[in-house]
N, C-alpha and C. Protein backbone atom coordinates (compact mmCIF):
# COMPACT_ATOMS: atom_id res chain seq x y z
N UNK A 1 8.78 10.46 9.03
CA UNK A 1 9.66 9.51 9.62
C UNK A 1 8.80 8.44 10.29
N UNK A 2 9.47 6.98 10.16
CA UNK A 2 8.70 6.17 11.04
C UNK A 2 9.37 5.51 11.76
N UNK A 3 8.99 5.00 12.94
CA UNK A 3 9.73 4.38 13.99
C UNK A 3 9.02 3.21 14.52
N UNK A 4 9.93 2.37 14.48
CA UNK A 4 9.21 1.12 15.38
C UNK A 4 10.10 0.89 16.99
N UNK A 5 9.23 -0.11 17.59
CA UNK A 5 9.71 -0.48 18.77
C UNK A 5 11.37 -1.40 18.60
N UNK A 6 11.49 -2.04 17.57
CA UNK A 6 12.73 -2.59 16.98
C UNK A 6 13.52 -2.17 15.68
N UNK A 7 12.54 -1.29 15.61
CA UNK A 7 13.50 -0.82 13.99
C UNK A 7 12.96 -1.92 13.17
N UNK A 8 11.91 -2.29 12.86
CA UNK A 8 11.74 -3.28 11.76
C UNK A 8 9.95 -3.48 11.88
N UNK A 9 10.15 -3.63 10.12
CA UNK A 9 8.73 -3.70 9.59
C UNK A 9 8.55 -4.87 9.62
N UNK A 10 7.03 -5.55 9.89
CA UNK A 10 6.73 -6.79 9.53
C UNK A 10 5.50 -6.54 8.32
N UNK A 11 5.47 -7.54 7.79
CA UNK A 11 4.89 -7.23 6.50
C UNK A 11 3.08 -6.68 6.66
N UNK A 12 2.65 -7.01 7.50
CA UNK A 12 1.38 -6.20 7.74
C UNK A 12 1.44 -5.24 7.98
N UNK A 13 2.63 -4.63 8.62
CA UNK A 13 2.83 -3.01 8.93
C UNK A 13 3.02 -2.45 7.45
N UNK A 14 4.05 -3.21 6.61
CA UNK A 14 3.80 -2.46 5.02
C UNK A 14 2.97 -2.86 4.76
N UNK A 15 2.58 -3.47 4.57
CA UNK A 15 0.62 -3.27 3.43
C UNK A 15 -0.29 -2.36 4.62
N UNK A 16 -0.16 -2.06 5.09
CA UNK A 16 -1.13 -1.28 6.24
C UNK A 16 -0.51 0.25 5.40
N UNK A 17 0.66 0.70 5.66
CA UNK A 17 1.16 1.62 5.11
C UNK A 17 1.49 1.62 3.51
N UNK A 18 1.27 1.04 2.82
CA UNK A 18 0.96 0.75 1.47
C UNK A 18 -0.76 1.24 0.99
N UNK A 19 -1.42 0.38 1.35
CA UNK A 19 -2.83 0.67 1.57
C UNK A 19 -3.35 1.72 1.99
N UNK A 20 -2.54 2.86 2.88
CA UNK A 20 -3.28 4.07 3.24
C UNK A 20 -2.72 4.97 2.60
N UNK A 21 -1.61 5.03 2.05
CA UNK A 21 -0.63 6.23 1.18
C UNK A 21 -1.85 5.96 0.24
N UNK A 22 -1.92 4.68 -0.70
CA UNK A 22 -2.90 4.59 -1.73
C UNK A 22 -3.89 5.26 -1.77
N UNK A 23 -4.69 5.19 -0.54
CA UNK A 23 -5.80 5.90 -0.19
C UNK A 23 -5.94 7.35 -0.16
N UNK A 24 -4.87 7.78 0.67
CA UNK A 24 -4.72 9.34 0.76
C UNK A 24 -4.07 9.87 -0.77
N UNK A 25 -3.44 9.17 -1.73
CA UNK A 25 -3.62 9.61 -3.20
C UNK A 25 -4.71 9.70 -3.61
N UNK A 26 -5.40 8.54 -3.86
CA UNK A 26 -6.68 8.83 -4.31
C UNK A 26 -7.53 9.53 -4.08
N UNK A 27 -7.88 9.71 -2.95
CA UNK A 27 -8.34 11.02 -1.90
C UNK A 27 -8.18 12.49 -2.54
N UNK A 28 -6.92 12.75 -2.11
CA UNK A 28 -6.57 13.98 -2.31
C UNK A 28 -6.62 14.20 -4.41
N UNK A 29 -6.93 13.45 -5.32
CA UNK A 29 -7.22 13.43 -6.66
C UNK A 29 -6.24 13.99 -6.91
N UNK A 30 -4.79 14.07 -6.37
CA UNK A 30 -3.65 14.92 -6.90
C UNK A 30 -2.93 14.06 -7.59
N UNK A 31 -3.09 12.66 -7.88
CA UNK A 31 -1.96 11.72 -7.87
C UNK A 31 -2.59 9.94 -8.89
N UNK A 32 -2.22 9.80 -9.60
CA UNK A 32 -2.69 8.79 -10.08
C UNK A 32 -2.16 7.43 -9.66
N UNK A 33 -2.95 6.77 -9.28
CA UNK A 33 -2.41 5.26 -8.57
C UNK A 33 -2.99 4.34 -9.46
N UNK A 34 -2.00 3.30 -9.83
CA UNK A 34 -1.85 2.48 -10.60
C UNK A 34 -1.59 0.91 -9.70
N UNK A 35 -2.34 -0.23 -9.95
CA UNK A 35 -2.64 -1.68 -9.05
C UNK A 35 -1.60 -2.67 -10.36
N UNK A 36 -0.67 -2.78 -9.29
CA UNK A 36 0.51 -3.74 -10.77
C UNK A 36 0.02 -5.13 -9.82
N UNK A 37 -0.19 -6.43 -10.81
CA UNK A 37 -0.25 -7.76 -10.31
C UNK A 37 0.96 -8.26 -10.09
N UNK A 38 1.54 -9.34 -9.71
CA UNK A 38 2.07 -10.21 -9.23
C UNK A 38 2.16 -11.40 -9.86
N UNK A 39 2.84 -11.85 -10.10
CA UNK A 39 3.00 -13.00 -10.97
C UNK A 39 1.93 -14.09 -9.94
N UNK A 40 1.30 -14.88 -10.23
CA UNK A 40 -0.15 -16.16 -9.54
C UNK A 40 -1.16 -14.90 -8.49
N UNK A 41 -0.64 -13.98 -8.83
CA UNK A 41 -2.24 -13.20 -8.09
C UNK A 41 -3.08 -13.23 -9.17
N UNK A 42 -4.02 -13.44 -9.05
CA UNK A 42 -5.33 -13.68 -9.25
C UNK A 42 -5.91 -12.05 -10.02
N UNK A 43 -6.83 -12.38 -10.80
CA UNK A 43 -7.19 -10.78 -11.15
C UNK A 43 -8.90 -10.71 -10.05
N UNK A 44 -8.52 -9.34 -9.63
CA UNK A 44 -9.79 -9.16 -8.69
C UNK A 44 -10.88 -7.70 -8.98
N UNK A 45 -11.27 -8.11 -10.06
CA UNK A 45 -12.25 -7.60 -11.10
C UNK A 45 -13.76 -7.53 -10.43
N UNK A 46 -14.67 -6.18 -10.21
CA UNK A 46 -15.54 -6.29 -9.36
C UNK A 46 -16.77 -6.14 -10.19
């Protein structure tokens, strides 16, 4: 469960919580995570 001080996400709170679920999948190697683009995002190829 999550709770805020107003009941409401601002969008850095989801990508903060986006970004660490991701993490703790990958982590734990139980779970395959998949990076979908966005229509004008950019490809970020390392």
């Amino acid at each position: 469960m999550f709770t805020t001080t107003n009941n409401s996400f601002v969008p850095t709170e989801i990508s903060y919580l986006e970004n660490r679920f991701c993490n703790l999948a990958l982590e734990t190697g139980r779970y395959q995570v998949r990076k979908y683009r966005f229509i004008g995002e950019e490809d970020q190829t390392e």
